[in-house]
C-alpha atoms as a PDB file:
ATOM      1  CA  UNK A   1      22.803 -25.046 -20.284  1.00  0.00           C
ATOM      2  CA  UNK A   2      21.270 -25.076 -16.888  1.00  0.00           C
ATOM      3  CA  UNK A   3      22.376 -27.962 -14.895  1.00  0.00           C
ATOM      4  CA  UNK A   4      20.022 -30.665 -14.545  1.00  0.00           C
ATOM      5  CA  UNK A   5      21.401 -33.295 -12.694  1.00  0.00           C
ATOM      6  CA  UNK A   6      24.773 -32.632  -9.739  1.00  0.00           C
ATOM      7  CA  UNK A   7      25.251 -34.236  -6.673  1.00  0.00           C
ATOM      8  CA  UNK A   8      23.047 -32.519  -4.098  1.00  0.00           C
ATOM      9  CA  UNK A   9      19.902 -31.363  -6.730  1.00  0.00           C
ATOM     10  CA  UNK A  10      17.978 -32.543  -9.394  1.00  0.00           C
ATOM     11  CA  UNK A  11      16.128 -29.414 -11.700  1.00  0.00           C
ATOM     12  CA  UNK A  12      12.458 -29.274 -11.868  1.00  0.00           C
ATOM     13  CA  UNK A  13      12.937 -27.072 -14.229  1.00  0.00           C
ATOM     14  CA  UNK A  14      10.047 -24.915 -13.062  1.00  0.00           C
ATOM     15  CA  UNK A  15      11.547 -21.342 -13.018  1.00  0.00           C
ATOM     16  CA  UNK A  16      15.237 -19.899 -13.807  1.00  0.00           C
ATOM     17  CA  UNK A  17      14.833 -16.749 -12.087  1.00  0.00           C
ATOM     18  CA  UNK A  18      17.475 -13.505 -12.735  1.00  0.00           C
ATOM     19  CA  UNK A  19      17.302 -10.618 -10.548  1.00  0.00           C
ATOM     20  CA  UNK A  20      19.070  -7.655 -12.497  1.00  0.00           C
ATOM     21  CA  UNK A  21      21.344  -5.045 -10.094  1.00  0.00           C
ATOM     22  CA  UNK A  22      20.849  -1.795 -10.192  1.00  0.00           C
ATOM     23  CA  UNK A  23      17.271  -1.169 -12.029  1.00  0.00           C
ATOM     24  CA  UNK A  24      13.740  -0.030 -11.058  1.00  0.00           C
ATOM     25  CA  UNK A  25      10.684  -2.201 -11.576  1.00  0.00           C
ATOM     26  CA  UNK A  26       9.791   0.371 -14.570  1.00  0.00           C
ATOM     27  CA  UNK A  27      13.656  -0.619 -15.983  1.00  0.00           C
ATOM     28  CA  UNK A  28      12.799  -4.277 -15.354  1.00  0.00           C
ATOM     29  CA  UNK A  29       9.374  -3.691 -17.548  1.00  0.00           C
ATOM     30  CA  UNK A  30      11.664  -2.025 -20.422  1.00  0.00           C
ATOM     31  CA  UNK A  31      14.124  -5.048 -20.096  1.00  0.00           C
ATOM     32  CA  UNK A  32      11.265  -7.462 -20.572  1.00  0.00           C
ATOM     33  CA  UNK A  33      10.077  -5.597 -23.645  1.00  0.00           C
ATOM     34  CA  UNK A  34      13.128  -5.487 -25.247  1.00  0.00           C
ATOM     35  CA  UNK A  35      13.731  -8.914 -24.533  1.00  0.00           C
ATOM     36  CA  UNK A  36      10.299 -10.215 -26.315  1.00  0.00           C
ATOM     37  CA  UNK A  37      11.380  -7.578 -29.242  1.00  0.00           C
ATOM     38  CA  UNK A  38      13.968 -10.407 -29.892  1.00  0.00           C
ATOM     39  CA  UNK A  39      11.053 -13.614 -30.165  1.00  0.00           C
ATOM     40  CA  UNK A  40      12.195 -14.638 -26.411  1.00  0.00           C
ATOM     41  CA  UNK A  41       8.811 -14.961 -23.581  1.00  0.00           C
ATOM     42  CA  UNK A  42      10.651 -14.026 -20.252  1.00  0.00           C
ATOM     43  CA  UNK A  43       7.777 -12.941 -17.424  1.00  0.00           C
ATOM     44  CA  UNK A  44       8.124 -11.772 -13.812  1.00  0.00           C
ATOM     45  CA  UNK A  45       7.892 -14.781 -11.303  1.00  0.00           C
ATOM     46  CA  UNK A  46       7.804 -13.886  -7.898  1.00  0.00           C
ATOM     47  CA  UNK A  47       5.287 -11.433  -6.262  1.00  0.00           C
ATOM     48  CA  UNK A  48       5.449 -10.809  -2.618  1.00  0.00           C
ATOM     49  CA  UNK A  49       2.671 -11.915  -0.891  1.00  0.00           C
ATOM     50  CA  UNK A  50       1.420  -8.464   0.090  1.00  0.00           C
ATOM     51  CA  UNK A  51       0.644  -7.963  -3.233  1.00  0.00           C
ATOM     52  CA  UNK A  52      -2.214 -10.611  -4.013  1.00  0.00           C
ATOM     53  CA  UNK A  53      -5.367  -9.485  -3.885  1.00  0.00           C
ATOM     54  CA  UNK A  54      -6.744 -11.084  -0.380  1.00  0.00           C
ATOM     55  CA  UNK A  55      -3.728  -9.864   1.168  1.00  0.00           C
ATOM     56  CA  UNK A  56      -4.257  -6.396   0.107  1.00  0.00           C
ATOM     57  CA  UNK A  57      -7.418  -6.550   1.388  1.00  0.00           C
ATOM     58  CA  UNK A  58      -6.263  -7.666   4.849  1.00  0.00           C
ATOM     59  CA  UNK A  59      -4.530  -4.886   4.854  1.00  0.00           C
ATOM     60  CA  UNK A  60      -1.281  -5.696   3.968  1.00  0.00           C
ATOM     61  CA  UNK A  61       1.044  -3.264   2.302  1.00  0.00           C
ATOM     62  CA  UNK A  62       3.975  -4.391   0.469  1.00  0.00           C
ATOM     63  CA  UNK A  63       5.893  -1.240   1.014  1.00  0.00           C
ATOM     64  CA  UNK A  64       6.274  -2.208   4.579  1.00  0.00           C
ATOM     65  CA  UNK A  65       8.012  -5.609   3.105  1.00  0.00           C
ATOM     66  CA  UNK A  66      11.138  -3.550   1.015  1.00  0.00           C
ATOM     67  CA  UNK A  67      13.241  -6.114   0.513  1.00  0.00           C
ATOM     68  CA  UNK A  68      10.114  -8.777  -0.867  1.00  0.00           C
ATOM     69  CA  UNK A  69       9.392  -5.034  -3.309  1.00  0.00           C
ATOM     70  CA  UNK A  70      13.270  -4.892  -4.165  1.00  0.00           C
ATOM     71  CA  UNK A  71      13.438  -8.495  -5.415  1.00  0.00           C
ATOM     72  CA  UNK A  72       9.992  -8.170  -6.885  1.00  0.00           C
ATOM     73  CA  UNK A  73      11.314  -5.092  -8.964  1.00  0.00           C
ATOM     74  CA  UNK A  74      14.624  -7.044 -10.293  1.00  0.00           C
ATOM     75  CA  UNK A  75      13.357  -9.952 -11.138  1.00  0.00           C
ATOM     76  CA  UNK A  76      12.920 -11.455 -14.472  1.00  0.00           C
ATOM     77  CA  UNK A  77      11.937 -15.417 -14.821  1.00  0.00           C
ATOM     78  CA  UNK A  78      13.823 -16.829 -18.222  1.00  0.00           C
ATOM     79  CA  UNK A  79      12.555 -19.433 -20.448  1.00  0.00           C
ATOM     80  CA  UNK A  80      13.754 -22.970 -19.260  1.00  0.00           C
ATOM     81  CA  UNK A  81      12.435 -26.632 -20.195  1.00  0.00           C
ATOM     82  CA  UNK A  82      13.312 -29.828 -20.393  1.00  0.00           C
ATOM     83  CA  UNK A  83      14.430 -29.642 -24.475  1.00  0.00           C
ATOM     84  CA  UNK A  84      16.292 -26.694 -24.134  1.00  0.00           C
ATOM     85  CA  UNK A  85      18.901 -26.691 -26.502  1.00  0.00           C
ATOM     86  CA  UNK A  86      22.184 -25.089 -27.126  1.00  0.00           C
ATOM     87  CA  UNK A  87      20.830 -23.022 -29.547  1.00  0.00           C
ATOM     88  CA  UNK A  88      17.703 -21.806 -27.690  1.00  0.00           C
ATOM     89  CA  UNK A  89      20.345 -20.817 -24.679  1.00  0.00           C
ATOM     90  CA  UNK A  90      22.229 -18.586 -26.610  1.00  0.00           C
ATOM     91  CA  UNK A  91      19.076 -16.712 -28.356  1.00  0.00           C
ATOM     92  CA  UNK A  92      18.031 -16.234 -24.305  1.00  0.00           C
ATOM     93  CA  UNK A  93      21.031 -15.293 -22.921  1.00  0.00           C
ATOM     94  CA  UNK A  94      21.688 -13.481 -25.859  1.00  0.00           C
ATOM     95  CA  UNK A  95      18.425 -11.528 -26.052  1.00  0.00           C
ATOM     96  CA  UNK A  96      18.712 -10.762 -22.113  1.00  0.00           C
ATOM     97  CA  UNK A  97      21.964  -9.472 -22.266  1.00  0.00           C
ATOM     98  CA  UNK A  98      21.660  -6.836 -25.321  1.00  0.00           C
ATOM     99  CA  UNK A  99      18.342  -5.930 -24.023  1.00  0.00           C
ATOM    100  CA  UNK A 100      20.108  -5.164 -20.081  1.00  0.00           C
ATOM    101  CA  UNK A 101      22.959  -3.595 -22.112  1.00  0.00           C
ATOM    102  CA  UNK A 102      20.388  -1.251 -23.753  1.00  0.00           C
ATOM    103  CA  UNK A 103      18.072  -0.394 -21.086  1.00  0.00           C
ATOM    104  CA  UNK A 104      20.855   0.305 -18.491  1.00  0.00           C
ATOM    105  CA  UNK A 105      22.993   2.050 -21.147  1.00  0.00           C
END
């Protein structure tokens, strides 16, 4: 289970991010699919700035920002909360691990 409580943090537990090597944002979308297939809600957490709406229309471009895209594209947010139990870990880490296995396979 994620660790709540060490000597230099304490968990909000807001987010549990996972940024997945070596797959597109389009691969990340399949991955996320596959993962709900299997009853687990996983979403995508962080979007660069450049990509909000007002920013946009400042002018901003995320392309010029590759390594805020890269992250962007490899990054899935897993379920966390304060009750998580054993159980509910394995099912996610489960689920997200067949569902990389697949989609990278």
């Amino acid at each position: 289970m994620p660790e709540y409580v060490s000597e230099t943090k304490t968990s909000s537990y807001h987010i549990y991010p996972l940024r997945i090597k070596g797959i597109s944002e389009s691969g990340r979308d399949h991955i996320i699919q596959e993962i709900a297939k299997k009853d687990v809600s996983v979403n995508v957490h962080f979007q660069p700035v450049p990509m909000l709406t007002h920013y946009k229309k400042m002018g901003f471009n995320v392309n010029n920002y590759p390594i805020a895209l890269d992250n962007f594209s490899r990054e899935v947010t897993l379920p966390v909360y304060v009750d998580l139990t054993r159980e509910d870990l394995e099912k996610i880490v489960q689920s997200v691990v067949n569902s990389v296995e697949l989609i990278l396979s």
